[in-house]
Structure formats: C-alpha cells, structure tokens
Protein backbone atom coordinates (compact mmCIF):
# COMPACT_ATOMS: atom_id res chain seq x y z
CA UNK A 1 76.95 130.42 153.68
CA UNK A 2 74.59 128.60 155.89
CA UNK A 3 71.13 127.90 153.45
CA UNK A 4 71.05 126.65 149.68
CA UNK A 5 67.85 127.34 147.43
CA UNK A 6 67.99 124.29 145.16
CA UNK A 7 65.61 125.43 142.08
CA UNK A 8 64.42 121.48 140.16
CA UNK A 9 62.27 119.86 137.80
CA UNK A 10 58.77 118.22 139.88
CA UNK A 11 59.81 115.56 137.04
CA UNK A 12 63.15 113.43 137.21
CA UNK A 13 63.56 113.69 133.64
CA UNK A 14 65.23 110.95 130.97
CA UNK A 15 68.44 110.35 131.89
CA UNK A 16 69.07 108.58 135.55
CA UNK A 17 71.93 111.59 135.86
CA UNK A 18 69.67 113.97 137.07
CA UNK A 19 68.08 111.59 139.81
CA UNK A 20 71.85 111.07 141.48
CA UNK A 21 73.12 114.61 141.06
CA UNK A 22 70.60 115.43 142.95
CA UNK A 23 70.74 112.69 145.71
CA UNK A 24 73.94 113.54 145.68
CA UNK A 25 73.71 117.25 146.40
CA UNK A 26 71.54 116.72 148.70
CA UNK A 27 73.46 114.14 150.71
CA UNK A 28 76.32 116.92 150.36
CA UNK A 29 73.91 119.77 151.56
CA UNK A 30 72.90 117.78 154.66
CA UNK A 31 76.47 116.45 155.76
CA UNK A 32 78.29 120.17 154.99
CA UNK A 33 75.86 121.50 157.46
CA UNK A 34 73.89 123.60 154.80
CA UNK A 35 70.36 123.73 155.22
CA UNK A 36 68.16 123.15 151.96
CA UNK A 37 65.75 125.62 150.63
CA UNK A 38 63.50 124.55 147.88
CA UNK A 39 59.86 124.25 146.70
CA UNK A 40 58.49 122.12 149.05
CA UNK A 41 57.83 119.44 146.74
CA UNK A 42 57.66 115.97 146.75
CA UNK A 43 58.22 114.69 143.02
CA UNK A 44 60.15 114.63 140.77
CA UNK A 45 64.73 115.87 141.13
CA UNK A 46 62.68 118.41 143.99
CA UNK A 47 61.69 114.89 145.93
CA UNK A 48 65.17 113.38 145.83
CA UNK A 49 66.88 116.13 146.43
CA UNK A 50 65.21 117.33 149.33
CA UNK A 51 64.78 113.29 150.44
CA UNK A 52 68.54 112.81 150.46
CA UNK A 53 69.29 115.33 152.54
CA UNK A 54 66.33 114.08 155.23
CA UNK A 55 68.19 110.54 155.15
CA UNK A 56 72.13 112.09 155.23
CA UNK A 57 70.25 114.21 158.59
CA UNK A 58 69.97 117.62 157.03
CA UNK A 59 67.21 120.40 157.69
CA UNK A 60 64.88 121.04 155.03
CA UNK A 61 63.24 123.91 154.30
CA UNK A 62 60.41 124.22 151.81
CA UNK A 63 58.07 126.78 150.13
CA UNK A 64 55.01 126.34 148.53
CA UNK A 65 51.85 128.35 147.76
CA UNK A 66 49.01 127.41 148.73
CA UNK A 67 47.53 126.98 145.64
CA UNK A 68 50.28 123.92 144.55
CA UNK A 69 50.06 121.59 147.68
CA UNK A 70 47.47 119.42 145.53
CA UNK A 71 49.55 119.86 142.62
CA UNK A 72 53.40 119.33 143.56
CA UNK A 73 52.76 116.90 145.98
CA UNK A 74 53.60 119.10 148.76
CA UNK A 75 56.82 116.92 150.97
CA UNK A 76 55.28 115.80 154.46
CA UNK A 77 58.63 114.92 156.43
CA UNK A 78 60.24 118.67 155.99
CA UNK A 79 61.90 119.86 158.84
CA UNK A 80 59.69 123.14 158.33
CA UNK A 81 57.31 124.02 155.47
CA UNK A 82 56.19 127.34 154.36
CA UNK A 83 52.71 127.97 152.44
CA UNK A 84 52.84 131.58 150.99
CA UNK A 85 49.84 133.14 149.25
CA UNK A 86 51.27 132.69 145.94
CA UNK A 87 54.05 132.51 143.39
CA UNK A 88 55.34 135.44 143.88
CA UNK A 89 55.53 135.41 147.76
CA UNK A 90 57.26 131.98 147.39
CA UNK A 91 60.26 133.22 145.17
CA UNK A 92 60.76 136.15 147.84
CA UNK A 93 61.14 133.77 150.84
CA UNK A 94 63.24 131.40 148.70
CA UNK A 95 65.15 134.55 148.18
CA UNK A 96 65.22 136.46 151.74
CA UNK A 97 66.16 132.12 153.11
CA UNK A 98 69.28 131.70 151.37
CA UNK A 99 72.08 132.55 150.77
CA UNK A 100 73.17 131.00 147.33
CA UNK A 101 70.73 129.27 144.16
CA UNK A 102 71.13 126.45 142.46
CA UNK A 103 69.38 125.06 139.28
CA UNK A 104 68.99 121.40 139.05
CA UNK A 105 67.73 120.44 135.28
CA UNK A 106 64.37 121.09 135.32
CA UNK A 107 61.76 122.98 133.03
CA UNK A 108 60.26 126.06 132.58
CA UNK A 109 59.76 126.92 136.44
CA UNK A 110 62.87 126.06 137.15
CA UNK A 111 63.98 128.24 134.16
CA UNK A 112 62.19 131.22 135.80
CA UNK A 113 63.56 130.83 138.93
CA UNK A 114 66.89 130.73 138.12
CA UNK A 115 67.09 133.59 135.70
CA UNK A 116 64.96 135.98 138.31
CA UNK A 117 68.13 135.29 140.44
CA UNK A 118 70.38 135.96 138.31
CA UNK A 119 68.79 139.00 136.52
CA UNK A 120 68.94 140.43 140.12
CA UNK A 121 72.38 139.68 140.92
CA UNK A 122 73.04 141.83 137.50
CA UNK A 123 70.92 144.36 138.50
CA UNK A 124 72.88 144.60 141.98
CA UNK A 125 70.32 143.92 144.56
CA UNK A 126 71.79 141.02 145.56
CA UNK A 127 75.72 139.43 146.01
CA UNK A 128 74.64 135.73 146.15
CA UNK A 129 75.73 133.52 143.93
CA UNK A 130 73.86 131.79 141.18
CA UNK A 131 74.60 128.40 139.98
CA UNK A 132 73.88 125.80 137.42
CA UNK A 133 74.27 121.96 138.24
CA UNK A 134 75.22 120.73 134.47
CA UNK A 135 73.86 117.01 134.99
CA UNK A 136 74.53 114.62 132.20
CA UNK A 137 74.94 117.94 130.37
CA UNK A 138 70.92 119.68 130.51
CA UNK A 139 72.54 122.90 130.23
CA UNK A 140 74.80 122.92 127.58
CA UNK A 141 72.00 124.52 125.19
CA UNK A 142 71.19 127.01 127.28
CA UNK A 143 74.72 128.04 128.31
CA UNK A 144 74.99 128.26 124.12
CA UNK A 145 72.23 130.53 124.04
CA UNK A 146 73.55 132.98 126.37
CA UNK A 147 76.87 132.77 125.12
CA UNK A 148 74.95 133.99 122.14
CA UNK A 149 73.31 137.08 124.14
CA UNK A 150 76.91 137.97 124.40
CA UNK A 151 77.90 137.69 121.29
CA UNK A 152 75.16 139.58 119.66
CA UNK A 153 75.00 142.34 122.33
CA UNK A 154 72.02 141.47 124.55
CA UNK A 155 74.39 141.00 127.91
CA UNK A 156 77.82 141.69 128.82
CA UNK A 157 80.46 138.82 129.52
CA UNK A 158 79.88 140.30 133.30
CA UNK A 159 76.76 138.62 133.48
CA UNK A 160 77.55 135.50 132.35
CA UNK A 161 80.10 135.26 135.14
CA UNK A 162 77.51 135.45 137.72
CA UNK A 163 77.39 132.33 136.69
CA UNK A 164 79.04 129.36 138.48
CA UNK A 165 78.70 126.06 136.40
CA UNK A 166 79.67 122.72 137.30
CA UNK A 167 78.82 118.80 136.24
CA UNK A 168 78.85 117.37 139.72
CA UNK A 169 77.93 118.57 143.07
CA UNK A 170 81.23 118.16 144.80
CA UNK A 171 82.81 120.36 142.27
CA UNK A 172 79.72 123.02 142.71
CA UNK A 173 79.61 123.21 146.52
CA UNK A 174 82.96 123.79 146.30
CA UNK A 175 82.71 126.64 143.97
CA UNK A 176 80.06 128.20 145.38
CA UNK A 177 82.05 128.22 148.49
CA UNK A 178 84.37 130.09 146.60
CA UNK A 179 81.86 132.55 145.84
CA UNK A 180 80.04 132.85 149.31
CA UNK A 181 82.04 136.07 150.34
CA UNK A 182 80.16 137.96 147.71
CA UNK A 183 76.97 137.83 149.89
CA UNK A 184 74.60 140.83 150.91
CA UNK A 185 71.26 141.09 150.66
C-alpha cells in the first residue's frame, strides 16, 4: 500500500475533532511514507489534511476538475496537481492513484465518493479497502442506517464488512494495513 485517497468535507465542520483527525492523518500519511490522494482542495478537513502532510514532508497528490479550481480553492503547494475534465474523470484517477479510500466527515460529496468505492468493492471490480474515519463520532448515523439495509434486506452483512471503521487515525492506518493484501485493481 503505497497511495491513500482521503475523501473530506471543503468545510471543517462544528466540532474541532474533525480539524485534528485530519491533521493527524495526514501527519501519519506523510511520516508512514504513504502518499496522499485527494481533491486538490484547499478548504475546509481537505486543506488540513492535505497541509499536514506538506509540513510532516509527505507527497501530495490532488485532483480537481477544471470546472472547481475557482470553487474549492484549488491547493497551490501540492507536490503534483491533476485538472481532469470533470467529475467523473476525477473519481477515476482518484481511483486508478490509490490503493485504499478513506472518508473524513464531510457532506454529500464526500458521501458519494465513498459509497462509489465501496459499491465497487461489492460489485468486485476492485480489492481495495474502504474506510471510514469516525471523528468525534460523524458516522455513527450513517453506520445505523446501513446496519438497517441489513436488517431489512437491502445488503448483505458482506458488504458492510468492506467496511473498516475506526475513531482515530492511528487505529485506521493500522487497520487498513491489515487490509492492504486484498488489493487488485
């Protein structure tokens, strides 16, 4: 496991949890030798993250369309930046970069990216693994509501094992290192 796609909010959110997860993961990114692969943004838990890892020495790797430089602030001290044409070209060379995902909290983007991952680790065309970073406890709904797609038939269990969950990045990294042997693309 050599690159991380870090999904995360262009907002910090309420709670001050969010902001040092993700200094914190990125500090962890940069001094683990992973590279960080994220939206190329500069507000917001995508700004600290990616700006931690800078400062720990890390590379940093981000993707944004060409369309959302004016509006996500686009980062100017990346180690590389990709434009892409558009959304869609974005998510695919977030995916074909890394070689694990990560969702800090973050809203409805965030949301999307995450679940496309994860909806094609079910689906089998990919073996990398998908994680949540449970800050201050942001995902605790929404690990409810799947629960509940379980429960009422919607997914298997299976799925919700592809899965890795964890309130702190130490405990994550470590995890997904667990996990990295699952990897093909």
């Amino acid at each position: 496991m050599k690159n991380i796609c870090v999904f995360a909010g262009a907002g910090a959110g309420r709670l001050p949890e969010y902001s040092a997860a993700a200094a914190e993961l990125g500090r962890l990114l940069a001094v683990n030798s992973l590279t960080l692969v994220y939206g190329g943004g500069s507000t917001g838990l995508m700004g600290v993250v990616a700006d931690a890892a800078l400062a720990a020495g890390g590379e940093v790797i981000g993707v944004i369309p060409k369309s959302l430089t004016g509006i996500e602030v686009d980062h100017k001290g990346l180690s590389r930046m990709i434009v892409t044409a558009d959304m869609h070209e974005r998510k695919a060379e977030m995916h074909r970069l890394s070689d694990a995902f990560v969702a800090l909290p973050g809203g409805v983007g965030t949301f999307d990216e995450l679940f496309e991952a994860l909806c094609w680790a079910q689906l089998g065309f990919h073996k990398k693994p998908c994680a949540l970073l449970n800050a201050g406890g942001y995902y605790d709904p929404l690990l409810r509501l799947m629960r509940n797609a379980v429960d009422e038939g919607f997914t298997d269990k299976k799925t919700l094992g592809l899965l890795i969950t964890a309130p702190a990045p130490g405990e994550l990294l470590a995890a997904l290192r667990g996990k990295s042997g699952r990897r093909k693309t």
